[in-house]
PDB file of N, CA and C in Angstrom:
ATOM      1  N   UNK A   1       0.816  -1.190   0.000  1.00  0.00           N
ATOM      2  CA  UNK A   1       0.000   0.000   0.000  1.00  0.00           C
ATOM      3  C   UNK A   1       0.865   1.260   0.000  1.00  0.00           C
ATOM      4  N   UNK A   2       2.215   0.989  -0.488  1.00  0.00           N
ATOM      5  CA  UNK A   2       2.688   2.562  -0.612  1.00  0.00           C
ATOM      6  C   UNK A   2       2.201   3.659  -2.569  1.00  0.00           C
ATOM      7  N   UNK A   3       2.268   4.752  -1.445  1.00  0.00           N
ATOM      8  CA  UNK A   3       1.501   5.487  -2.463  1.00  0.00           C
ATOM      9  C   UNK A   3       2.274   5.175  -4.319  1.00  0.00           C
ATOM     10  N   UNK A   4       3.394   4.977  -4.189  1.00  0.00           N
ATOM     11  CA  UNK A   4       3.862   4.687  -5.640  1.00  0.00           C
ATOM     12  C   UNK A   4       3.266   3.882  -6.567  1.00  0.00           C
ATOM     13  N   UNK A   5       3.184   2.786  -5.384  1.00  0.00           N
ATOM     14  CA  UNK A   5       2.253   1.690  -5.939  1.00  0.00           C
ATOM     15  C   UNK A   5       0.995   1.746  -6.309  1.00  0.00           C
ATOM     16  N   UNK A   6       0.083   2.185  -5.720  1.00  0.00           N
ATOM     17  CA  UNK A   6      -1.221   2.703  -6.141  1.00  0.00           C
ATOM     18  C   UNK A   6      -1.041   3.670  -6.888  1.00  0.00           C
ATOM     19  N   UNK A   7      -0.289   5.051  -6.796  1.00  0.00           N
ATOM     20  CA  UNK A   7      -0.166   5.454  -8.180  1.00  0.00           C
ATOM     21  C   UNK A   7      -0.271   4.574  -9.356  1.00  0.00           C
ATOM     22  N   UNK A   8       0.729   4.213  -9.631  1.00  0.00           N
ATOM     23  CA  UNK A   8       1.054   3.364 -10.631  1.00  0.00           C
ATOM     24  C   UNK A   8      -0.230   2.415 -11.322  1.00  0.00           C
ATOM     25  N   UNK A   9      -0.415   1.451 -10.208  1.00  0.00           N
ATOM     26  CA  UNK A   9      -1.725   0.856 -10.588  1.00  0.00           C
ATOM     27  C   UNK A   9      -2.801   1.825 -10.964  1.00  0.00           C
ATOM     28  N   UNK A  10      -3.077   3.477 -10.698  1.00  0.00           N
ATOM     29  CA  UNK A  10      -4.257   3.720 -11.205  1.00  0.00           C
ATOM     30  C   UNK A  10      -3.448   4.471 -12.793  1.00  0.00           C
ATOM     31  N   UNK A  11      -2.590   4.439 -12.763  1.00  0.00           N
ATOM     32  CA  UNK A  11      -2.192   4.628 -14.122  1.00  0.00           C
ATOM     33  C   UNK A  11      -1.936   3.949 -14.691  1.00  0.00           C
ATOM     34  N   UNK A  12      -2.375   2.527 -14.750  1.00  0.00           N
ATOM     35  CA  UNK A  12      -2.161   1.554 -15.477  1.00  0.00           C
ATOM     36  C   UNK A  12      -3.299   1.060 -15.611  1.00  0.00           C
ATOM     37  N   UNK A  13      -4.534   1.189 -14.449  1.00  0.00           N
ATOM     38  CA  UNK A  13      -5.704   0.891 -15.326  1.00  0.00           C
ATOM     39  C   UNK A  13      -6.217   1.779 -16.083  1.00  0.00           C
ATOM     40  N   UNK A  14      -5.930   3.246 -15.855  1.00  0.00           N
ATOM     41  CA  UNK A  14      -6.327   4.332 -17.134  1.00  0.00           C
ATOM     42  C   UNK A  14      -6.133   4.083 -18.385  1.00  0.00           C
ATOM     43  N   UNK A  15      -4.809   3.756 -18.227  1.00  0.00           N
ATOM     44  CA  UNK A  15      -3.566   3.205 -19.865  1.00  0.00           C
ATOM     45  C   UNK A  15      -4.381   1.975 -20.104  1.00  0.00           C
ATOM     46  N   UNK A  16      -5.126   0.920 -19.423  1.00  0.00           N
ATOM     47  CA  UNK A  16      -5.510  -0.117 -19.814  1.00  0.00           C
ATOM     48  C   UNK A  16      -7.454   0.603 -20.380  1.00  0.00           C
ATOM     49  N   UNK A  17      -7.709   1.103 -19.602  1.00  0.00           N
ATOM     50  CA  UNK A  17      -9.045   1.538 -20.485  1.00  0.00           C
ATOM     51  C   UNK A  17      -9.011   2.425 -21.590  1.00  0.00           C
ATOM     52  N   UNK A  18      -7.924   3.626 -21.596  1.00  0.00           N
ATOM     53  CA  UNK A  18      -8.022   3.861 -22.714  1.00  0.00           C
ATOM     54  C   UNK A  18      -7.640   3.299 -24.059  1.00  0.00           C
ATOM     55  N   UNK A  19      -6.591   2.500 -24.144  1.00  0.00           N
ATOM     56  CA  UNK A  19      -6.390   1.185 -25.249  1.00  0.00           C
ATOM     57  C   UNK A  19      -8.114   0.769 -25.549  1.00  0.00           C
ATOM     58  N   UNK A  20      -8.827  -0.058 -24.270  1.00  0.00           N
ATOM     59  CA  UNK A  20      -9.580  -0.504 -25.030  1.00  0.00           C
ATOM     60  C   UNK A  20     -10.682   0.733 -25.457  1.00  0.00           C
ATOM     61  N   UNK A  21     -10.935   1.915 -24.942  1.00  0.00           N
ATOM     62  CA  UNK A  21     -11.876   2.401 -25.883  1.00  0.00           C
ATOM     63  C   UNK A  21     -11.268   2.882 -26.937  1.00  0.00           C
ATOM     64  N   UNK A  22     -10.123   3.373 -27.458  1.00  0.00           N
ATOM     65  CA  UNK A  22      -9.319   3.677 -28.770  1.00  0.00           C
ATOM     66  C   UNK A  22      -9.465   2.127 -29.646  1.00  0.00           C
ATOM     67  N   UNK A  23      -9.287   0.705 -28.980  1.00  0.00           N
ATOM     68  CA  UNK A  23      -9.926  -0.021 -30.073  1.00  0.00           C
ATOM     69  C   UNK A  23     -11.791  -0.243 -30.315  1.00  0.00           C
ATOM     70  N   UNK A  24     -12.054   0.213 -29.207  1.00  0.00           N
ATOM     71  CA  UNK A  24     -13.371   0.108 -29.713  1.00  0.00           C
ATOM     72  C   UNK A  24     -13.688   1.167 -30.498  1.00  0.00           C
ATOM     73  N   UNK A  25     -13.460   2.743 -30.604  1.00  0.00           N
ATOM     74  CA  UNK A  25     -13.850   3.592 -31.395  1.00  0.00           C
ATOM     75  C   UNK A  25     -13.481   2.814 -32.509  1.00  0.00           C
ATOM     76  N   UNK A  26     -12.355   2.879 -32.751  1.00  0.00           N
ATOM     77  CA  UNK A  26     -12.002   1.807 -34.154  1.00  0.00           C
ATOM     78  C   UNK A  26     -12.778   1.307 -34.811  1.00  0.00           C
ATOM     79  N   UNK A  27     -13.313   0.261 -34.633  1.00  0.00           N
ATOM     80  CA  UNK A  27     -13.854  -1.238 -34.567  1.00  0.00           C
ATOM     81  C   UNK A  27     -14.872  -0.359 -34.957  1.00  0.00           C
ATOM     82  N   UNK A  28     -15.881   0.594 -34.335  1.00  0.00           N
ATOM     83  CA  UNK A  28     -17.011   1.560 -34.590  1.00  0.00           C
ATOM     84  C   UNK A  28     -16.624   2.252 -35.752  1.00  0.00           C
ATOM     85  N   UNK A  29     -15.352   2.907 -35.668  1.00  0.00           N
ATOM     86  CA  UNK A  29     -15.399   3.388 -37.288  1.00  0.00           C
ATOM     87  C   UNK A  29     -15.430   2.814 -38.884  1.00  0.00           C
ATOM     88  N   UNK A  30     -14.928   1.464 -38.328  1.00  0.00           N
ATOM     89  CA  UNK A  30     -14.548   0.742 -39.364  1.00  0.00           C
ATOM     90  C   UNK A  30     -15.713   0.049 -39.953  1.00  0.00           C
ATOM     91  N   UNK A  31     -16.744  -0.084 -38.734  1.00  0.00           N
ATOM     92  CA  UNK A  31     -17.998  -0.670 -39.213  1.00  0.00           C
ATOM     93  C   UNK A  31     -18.141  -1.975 -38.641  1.00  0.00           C
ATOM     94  N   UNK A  32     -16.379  -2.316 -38.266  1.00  0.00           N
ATOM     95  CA  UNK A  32     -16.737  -3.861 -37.971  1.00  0.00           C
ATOM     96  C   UNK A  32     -17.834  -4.648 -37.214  1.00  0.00           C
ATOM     97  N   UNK A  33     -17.635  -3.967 -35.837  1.00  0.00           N
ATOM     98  CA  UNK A  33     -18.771  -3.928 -34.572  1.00  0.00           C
ATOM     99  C   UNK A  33     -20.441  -4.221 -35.336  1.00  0.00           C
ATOM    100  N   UNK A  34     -21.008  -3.117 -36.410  1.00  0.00           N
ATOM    101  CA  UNK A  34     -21.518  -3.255 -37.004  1.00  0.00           C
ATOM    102  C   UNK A  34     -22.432  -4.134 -38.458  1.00  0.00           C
ATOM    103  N   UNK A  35     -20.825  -4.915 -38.562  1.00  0.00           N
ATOM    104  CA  UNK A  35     -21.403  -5.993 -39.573  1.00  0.00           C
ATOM    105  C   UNK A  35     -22.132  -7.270 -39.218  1.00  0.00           C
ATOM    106  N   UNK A  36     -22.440  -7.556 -38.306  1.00  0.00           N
ATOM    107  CA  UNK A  36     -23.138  -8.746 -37.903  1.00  0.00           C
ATOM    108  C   UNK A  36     -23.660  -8.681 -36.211  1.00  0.00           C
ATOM    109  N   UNK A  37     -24.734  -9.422 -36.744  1.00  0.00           N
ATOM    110  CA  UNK A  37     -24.959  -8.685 -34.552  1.00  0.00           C
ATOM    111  C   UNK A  37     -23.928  -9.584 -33.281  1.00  0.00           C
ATOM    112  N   UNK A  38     -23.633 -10.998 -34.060  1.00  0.00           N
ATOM    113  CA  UNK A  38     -22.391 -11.503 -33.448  1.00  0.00           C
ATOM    114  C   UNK A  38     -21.085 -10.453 -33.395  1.00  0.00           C
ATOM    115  N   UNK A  39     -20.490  -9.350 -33.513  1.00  0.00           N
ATOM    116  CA  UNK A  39     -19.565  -9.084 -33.709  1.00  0.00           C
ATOM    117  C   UNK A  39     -19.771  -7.920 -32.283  1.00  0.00           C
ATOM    118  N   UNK A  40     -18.698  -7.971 -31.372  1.00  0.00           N
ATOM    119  CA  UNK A  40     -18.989  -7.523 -30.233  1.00  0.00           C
ATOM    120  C   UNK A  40     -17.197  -7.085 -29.776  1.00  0.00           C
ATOM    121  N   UNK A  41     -16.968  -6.163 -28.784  1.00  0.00           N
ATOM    122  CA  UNK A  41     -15.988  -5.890 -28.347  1.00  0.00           C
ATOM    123  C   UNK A  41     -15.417  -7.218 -27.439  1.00  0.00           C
ATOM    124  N   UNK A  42     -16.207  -8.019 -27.383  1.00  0.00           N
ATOM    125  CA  UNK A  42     -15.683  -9.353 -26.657  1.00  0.00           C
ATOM    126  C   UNK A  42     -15.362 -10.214 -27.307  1.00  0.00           C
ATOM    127  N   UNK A  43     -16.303 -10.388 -28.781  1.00  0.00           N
ATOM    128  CA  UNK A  43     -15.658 -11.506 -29.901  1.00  0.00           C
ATOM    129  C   UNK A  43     -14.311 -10.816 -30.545  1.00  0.00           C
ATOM    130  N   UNK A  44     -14.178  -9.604 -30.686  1.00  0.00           N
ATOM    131  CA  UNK A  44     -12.338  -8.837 -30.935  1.00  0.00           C
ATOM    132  C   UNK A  44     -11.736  -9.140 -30.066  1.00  0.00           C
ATOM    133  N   UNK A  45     -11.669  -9.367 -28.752  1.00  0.00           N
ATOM    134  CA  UNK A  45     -10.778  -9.991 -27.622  1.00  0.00           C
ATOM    135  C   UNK A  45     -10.594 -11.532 -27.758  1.00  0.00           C
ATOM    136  N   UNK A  46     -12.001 -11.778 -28.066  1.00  0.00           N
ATOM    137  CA  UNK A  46     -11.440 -13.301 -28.487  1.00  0.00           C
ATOM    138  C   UNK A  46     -10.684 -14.383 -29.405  1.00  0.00           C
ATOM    139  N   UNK A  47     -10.751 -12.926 -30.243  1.00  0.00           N
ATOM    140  CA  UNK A  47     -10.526 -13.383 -31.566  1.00  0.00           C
ATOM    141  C   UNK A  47      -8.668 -13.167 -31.688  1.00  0.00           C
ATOM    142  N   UNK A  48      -8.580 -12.198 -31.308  1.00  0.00           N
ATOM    143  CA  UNK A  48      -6.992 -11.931 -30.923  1.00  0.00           C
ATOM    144  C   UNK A  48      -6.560 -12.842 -29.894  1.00  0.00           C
ATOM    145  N   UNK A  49      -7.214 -12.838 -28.785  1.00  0.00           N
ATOM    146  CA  UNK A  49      -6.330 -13.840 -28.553  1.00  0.00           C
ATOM    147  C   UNK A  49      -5.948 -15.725 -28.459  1.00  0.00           C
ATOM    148  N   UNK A  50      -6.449 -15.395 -30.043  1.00  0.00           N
ATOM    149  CA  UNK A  50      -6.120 -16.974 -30.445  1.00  0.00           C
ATOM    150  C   UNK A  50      -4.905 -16.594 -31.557  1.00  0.00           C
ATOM    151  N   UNK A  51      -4.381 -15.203 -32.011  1.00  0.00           N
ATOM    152  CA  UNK A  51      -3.163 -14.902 -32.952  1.00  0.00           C
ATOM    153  C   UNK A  51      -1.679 -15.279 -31.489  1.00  0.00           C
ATOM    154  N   UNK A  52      -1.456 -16.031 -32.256  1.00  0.00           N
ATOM    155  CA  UNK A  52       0.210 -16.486 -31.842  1.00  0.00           C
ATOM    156  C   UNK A  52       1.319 -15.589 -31.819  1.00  0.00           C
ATOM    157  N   UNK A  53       1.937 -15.300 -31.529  1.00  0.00           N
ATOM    158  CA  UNK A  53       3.084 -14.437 -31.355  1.00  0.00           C
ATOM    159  C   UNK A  53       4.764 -15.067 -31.133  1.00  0.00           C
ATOM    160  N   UNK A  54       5.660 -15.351 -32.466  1.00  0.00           N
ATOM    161  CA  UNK A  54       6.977 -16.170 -31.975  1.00  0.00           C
ATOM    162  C   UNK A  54       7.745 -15.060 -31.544  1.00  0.00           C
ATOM    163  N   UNK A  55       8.969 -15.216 -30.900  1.00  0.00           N
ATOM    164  CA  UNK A  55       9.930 -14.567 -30.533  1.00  0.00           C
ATOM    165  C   UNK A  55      11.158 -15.456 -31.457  1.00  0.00           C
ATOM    166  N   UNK A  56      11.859 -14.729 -32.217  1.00  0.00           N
ATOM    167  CA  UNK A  56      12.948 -15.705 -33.151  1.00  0.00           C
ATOM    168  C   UNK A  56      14.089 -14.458 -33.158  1.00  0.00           C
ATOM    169  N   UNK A  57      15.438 -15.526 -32.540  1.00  0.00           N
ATOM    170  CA  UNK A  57      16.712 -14.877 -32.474  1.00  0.00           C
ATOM    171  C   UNK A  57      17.533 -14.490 -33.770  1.00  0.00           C
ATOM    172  N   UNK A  58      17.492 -13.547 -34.374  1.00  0.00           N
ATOM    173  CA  UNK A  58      18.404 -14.021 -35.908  1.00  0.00           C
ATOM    174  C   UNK A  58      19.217 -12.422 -35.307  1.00  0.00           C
ATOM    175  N   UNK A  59      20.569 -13.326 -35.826  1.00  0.00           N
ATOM    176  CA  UNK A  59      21.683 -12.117 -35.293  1.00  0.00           C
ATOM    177  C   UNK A  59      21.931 -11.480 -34.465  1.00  0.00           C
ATOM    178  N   UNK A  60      21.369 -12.051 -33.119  1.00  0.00           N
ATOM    179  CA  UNK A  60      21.471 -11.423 -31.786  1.00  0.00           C
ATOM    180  C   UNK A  60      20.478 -10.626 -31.483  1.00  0.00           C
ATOM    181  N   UNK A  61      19.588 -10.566 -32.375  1.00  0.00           N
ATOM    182  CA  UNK A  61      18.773  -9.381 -32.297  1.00  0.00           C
ATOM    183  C   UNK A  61      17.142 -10.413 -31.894  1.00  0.00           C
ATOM    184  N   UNK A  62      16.430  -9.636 -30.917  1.00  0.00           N
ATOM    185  CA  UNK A  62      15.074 -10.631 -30.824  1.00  0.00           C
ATOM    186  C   UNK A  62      14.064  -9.561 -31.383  1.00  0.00           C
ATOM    187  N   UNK A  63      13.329 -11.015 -32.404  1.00  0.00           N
ATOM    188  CA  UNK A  63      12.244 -10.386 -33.355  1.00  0.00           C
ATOM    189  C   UNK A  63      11.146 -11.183 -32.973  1.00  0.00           C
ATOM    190  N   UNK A  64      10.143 -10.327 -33.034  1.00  0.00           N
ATOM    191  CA  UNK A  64       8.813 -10.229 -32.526  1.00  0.00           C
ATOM    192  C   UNK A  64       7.641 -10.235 -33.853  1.00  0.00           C
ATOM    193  N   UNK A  65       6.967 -11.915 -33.781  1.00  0.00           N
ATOM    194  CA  UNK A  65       6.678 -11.915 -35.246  1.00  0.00           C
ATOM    195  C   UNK A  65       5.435 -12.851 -34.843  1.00  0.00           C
ATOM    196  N   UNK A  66       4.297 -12.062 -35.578  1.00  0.00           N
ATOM    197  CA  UNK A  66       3.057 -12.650 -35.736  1.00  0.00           C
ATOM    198  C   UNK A  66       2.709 -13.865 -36.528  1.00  0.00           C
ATOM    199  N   UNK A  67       2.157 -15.146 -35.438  1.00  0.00           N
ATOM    200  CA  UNK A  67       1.849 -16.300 -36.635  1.00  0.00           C
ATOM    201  C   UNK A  67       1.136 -17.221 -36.475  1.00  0.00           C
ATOM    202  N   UNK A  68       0.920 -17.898 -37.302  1.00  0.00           N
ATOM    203  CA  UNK A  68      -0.690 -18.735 -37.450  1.00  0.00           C
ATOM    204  C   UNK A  68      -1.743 -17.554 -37.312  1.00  0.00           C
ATOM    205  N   UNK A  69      -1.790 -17.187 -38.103  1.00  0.00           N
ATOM    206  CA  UNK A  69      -2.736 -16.230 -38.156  1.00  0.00           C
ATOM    207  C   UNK A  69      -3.883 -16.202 -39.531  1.00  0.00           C
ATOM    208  N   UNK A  70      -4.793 -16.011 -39.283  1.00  0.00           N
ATOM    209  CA  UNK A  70      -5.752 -16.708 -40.098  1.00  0.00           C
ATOM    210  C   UNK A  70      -6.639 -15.429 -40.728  1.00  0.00           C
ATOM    211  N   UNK A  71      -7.755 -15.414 -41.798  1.00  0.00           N
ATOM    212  CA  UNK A  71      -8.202 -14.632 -42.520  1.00  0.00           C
ATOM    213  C   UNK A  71      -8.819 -13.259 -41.407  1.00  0.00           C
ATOM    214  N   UNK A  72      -9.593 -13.880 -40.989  1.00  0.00           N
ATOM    215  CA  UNK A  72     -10.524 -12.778 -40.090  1.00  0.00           C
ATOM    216  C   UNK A  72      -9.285 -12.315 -39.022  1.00  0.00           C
ATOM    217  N   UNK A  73      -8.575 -12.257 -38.754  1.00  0.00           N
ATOM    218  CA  UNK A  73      -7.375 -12.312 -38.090  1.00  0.00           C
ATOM    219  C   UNK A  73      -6.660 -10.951 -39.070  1.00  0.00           C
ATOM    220  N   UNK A  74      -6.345 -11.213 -39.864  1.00  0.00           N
ATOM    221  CA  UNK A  74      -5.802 -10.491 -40.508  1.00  0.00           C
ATOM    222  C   UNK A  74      -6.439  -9.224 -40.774  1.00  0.00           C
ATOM    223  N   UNK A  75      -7.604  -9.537 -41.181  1.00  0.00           N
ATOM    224  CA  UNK A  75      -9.004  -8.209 -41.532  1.00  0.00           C
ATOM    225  C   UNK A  75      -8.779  -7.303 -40.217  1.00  0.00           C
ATOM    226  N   UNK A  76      -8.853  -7.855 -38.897  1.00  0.00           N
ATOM    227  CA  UNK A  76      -8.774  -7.011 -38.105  1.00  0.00           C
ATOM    228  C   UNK A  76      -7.705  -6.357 -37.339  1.00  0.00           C
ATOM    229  N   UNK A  77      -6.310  -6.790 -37.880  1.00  0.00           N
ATOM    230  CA  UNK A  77      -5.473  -6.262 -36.947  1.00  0.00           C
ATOM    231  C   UNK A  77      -5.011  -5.553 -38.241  1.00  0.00           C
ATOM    232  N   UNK A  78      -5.659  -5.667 -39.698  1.00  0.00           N
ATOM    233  CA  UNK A  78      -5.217  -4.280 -40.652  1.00  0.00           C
ATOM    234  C   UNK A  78      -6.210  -3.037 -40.452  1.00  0.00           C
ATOM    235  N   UNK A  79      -7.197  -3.497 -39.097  1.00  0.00           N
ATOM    236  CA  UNK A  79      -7.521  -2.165 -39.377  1.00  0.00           C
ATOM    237  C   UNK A  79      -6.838  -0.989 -38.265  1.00  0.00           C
ATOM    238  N   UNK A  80      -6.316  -1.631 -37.731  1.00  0.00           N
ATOM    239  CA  UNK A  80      -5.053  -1.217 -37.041  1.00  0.00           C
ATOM    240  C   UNK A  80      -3.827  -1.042 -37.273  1.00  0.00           C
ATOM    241  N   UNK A  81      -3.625  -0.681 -38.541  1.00  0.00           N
ATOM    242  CA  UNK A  81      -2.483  -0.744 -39.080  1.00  0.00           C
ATOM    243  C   UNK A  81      -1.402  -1.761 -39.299  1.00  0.00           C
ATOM    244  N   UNK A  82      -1.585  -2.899 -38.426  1.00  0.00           N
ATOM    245  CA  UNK A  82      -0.761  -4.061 -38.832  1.00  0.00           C
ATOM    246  C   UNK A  82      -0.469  -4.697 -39.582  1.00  0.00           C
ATOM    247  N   UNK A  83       0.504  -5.046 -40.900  1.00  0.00           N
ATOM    248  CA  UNK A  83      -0.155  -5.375 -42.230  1.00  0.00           C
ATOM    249  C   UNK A  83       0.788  -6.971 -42.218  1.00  0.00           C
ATOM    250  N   UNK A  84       0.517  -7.055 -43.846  1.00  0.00           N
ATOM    251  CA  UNK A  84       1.070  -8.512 -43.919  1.00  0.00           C
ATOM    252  C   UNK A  84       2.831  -8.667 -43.793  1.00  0.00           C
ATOM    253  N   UNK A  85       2.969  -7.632 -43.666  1.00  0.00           N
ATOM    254  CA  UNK A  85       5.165  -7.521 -43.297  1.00  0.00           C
ATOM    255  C   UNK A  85       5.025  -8.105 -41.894  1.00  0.00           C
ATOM    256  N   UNK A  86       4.352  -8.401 -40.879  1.00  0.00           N
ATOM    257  CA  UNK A  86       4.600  -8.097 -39.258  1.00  0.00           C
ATOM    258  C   UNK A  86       4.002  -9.731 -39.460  1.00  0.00           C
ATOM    259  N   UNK A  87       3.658 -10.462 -40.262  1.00  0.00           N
ATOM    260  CA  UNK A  87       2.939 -11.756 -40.734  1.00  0.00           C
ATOM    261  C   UNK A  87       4.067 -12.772 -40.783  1.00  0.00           C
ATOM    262  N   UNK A  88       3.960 -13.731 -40.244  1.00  0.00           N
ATOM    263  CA  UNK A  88       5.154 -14.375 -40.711  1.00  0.00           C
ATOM    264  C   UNK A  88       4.736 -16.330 -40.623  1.00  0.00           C
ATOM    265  N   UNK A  89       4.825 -16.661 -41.748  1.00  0.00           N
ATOM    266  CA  UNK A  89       4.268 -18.543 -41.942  1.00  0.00           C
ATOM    267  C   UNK A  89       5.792 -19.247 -41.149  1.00  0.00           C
ATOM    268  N   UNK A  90       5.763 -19.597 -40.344  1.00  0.00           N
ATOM    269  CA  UNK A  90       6.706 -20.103 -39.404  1.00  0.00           C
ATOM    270  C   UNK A  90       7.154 -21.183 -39.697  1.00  0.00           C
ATOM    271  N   UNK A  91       6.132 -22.326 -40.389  1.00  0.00           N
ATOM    272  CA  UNK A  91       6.285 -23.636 -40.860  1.00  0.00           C
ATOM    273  C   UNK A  91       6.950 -23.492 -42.113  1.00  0.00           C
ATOM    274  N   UNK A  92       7.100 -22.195 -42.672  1.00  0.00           N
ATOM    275  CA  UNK A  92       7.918 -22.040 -44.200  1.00  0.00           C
ATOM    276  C   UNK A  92       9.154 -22.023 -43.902  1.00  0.00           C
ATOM    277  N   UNK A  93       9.485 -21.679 -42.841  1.00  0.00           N
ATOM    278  CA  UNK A  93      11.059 -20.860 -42.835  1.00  0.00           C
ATOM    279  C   UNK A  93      12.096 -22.405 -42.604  1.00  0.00           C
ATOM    280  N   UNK A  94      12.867 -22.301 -43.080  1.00  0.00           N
ATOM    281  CA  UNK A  94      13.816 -23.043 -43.012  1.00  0.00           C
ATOM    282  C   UNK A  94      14.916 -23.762 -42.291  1.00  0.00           C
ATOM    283  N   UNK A  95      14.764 -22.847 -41.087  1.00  0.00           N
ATOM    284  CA  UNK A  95      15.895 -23.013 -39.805  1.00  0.00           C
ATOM    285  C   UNK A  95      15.447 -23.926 -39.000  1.00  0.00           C
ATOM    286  N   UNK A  96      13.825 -24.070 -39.112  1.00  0.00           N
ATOM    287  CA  UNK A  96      12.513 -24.490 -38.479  1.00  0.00           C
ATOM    288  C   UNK A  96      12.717 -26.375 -38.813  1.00  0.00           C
TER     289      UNK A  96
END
């Protein structure tokens, strides 16, 4: 219970609500929310977190690379700017 700490924590649930209403405005602008009455700020949480994420060492350097990632998957993290460069088929690569 020192005050740093509770600082902190209430600035981290601020930082954590505003993320999610900046993706929900999104999601509202884009229409997505809108295209089906299944489509909900809880099916976008769910849906992300079934995208995989590797961590792969090449040259000392650690890279941070999106994978198994699937159609509707893709639709929505481009509307966030994430595109198919940050994509990566893991089972292609060769070192693998």
């Amino acid at each position: 219970w020192k005050d740093r700490r509770v600082t902190t924590h209430v600035y981290l649930c601020i930082l954590a609500q505003t993320v999610v209403n900046q993706c929900r405005r999104k999601l509202k602008q884009v229409k997505w929310i809108y295209e089906n009455k299944e489509n909900s700020f809880q099916t976008f949480i769910d849906n992300l977190s079934q995208v995989t994420m590797g961590e792969f060492v090449i040259e000392n350097a650690n890279e941070f690379i999106i994978c198994d990632v699937r159609n509707n998957h893709k639709k929505l993290l481009s509307y966030f700017d994430i595109g198919e460069k940050e994509f990566l088929d893991y089972k292609k690569l060769s070192i693998l």
